[in-house]
N, C-alpha and C. Protein backbone atom coordinates (compact mmCIF):
# COMPACT_ATOMS: atom_id res chain seq x y z
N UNK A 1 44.18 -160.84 -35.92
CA UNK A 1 43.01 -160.76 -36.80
C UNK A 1 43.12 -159.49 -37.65
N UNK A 2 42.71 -159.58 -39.09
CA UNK A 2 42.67 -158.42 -39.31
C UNK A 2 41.38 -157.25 -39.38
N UNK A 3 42.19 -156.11 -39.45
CA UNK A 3 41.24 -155.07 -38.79
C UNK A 3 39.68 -154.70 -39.96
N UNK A 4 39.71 -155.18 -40.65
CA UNK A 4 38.53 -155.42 -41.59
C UNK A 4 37.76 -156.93 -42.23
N UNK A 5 38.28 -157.54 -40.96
CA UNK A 5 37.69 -159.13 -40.88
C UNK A 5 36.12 -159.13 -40.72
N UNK A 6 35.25 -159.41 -41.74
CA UNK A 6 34.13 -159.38 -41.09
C UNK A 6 33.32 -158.34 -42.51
N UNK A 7 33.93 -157.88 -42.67
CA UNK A 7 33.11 -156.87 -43.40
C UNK A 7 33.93 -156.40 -44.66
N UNK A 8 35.21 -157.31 -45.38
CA UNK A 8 34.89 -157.19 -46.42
C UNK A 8 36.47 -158.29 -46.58
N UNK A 9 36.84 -159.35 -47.60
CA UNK A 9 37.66 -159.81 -47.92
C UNK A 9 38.77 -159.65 -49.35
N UNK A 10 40.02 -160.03 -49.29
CA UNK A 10 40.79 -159.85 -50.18
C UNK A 10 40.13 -160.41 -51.33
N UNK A 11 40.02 -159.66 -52.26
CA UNK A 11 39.54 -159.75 -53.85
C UNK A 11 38.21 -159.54 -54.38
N UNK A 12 37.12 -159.14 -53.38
CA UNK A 12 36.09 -158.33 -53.63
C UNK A 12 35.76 -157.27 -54.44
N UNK A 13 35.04 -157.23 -55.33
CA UNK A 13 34.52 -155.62 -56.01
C UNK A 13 34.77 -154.71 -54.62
N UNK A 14 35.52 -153.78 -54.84
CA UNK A 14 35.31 -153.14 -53.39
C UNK A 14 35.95 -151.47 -54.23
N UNK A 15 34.78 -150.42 -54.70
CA UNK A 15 35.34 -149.41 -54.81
C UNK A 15 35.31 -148.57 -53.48
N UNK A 16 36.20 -147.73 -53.03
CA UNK A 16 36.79 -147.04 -51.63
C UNK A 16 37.17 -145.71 -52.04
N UNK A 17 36.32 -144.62 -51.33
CA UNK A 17 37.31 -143.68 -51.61
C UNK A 17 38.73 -143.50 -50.82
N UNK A 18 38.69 -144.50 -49.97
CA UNK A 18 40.25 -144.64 -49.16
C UNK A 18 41.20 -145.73 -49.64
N UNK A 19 41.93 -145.28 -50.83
CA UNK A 19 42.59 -146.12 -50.98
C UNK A 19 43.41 -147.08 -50.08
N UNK A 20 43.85 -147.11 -48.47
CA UNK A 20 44.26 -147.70 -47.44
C UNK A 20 43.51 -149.50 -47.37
N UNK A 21 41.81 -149.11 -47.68
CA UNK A 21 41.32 -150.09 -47.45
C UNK A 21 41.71 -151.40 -47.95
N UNK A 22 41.65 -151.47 -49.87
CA UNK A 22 41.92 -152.45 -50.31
C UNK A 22 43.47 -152.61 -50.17
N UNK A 23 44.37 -151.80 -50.31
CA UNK A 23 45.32 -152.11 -50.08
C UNK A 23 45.84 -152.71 -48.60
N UNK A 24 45.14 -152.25 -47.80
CA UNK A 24 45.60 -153.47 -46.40
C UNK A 24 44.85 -154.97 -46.92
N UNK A 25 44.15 -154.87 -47.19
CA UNK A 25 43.98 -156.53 -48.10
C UNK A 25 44.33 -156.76 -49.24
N UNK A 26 45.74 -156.40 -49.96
CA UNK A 26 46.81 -156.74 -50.73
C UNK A 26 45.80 -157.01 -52.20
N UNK A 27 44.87 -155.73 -52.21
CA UNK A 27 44.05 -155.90 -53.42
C UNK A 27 44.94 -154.05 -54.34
N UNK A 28 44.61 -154.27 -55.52
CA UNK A 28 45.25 -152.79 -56.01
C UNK A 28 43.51 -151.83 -55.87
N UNK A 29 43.55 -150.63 -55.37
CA UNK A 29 42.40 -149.67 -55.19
C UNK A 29 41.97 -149.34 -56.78
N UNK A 30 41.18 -149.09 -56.98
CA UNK A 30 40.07 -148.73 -57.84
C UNK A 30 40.65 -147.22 -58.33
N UNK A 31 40.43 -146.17 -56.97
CA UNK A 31 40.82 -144.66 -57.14
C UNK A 31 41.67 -144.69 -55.93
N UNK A 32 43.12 -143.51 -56.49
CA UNK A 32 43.69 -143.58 -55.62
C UNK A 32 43.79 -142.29 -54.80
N UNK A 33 43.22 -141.71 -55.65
CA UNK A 33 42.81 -139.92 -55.19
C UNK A 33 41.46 -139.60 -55.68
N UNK A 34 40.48 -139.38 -54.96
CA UNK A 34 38.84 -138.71 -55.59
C UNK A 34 38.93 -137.55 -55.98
N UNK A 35 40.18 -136.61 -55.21
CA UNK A 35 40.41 -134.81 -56.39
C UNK A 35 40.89 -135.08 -56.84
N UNK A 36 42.12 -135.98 -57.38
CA UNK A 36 42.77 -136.22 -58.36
C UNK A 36 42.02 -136.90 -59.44
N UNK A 37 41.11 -137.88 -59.19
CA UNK A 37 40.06 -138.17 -60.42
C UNK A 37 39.41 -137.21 -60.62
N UNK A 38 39.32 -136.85 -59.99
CA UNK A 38 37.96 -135.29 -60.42
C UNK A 38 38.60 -134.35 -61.27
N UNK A 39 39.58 -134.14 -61.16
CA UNK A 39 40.41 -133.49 -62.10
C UNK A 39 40.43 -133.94 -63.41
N UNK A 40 41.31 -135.31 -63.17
CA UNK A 40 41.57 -135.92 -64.28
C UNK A 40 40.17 -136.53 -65.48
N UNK A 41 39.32 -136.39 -64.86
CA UNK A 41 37.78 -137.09 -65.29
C UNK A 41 37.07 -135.45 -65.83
N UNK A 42 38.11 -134.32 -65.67
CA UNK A 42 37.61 -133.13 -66.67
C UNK A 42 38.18 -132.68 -67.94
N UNK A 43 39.37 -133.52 -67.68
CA UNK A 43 40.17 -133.35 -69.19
C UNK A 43 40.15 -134.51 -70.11
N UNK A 44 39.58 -135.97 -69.60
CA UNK A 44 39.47 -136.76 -69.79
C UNK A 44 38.14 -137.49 -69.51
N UNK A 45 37.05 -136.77 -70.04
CA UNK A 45 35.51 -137.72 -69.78
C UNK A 45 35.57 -139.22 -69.90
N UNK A 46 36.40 -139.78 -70.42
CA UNK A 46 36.02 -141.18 -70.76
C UNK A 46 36.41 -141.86 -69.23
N UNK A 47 37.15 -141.57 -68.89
CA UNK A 47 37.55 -142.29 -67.54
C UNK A 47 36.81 -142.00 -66.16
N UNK A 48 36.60 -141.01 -66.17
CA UNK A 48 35.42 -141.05 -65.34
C UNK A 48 33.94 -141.56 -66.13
N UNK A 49 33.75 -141.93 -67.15
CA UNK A 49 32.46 -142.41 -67.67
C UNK A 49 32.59 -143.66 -67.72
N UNK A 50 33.71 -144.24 -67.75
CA UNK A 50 34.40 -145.71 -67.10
C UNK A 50 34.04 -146.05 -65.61
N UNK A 51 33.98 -145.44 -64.95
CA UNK A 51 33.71 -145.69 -63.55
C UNK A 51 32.42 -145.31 -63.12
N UNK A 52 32.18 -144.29 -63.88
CA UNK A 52 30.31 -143.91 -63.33
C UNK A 52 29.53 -145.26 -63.95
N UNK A 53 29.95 -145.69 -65.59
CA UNK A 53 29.16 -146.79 -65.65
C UNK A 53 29.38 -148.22 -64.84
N UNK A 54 30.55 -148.55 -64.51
CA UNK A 54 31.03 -149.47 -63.64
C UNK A 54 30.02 -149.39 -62.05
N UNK A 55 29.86 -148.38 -61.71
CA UNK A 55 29.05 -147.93 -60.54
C UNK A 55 27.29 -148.30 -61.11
N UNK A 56 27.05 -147.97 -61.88
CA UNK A 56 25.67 -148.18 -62.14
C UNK A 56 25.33 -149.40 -63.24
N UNK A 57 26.28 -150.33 -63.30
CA UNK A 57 26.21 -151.42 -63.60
C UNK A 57 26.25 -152.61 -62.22
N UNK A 58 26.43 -151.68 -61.11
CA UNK A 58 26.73 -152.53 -60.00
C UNK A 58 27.42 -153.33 -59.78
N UNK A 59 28.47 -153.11 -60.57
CA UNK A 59 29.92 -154.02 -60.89
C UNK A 59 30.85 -154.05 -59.30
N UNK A 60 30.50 -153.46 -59.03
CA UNK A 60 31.10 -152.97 -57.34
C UNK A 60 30.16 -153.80 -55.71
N UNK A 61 30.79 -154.97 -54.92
CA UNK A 61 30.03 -155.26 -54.33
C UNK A 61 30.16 -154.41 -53.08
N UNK A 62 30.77 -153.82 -52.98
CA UNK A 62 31.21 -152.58 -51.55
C UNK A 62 31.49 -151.62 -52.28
N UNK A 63 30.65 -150.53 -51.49
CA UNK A 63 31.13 -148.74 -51.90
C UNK A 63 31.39 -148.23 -50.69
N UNK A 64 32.45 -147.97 -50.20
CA UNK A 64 33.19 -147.24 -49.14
C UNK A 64 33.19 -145.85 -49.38
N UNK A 65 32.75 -144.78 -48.69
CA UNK A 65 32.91 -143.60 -48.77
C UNK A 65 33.43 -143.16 -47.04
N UNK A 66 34.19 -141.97 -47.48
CA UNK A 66 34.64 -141.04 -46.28
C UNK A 66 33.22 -140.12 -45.30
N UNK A 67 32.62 -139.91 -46.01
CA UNK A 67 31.91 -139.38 -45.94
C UNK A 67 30.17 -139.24 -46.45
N UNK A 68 28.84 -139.09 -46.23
CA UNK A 68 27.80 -139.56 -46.77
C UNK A 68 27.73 -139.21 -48.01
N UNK A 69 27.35 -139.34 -49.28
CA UNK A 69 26.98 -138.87 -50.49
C UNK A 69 26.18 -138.33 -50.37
N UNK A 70 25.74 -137.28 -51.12
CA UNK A 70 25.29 -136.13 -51.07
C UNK A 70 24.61 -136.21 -52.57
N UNK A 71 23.59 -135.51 -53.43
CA UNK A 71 23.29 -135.37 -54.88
C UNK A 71 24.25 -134.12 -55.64
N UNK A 72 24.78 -134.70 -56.51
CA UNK A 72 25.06 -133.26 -56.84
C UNK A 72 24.49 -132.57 -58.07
């Protein structure tokens, strides 16, 4: 069985900050580094304004985080 049977399937909106996830279900990840976007989303606003609106369009049916979100 696989180890995320149940709670989320191959080809789902599924943004992760662990890229591991979608890729054990043979999907390509969303982000493949969150400091590496964070970086890259300061020299480059549009791409992170690509994904913040993607997020608040609710284009995403799973949001996986490492950790709780926090406000910043």
């Amino acid at each position: 069985m696989h180890p995320l049977a149940g709670y989320v399937q191959r080809g789902e909106s599924l943004l992760s900050e662990d890229p591991a996830i979608p890729a054990l279900l043979g999907d390509r990840p969303v982000v493949l580094d969150a400091f590496t976007l964070r970086q890259l989303a300061s020299s480059h606003p549009e791409w992170g304004d690509e994904l913040v609106q993607r997020i608040r369009a609710k284009r995403f049916r799973l949001v996986v985080l490492l950790r709780p979100a926090t406000p910043s």
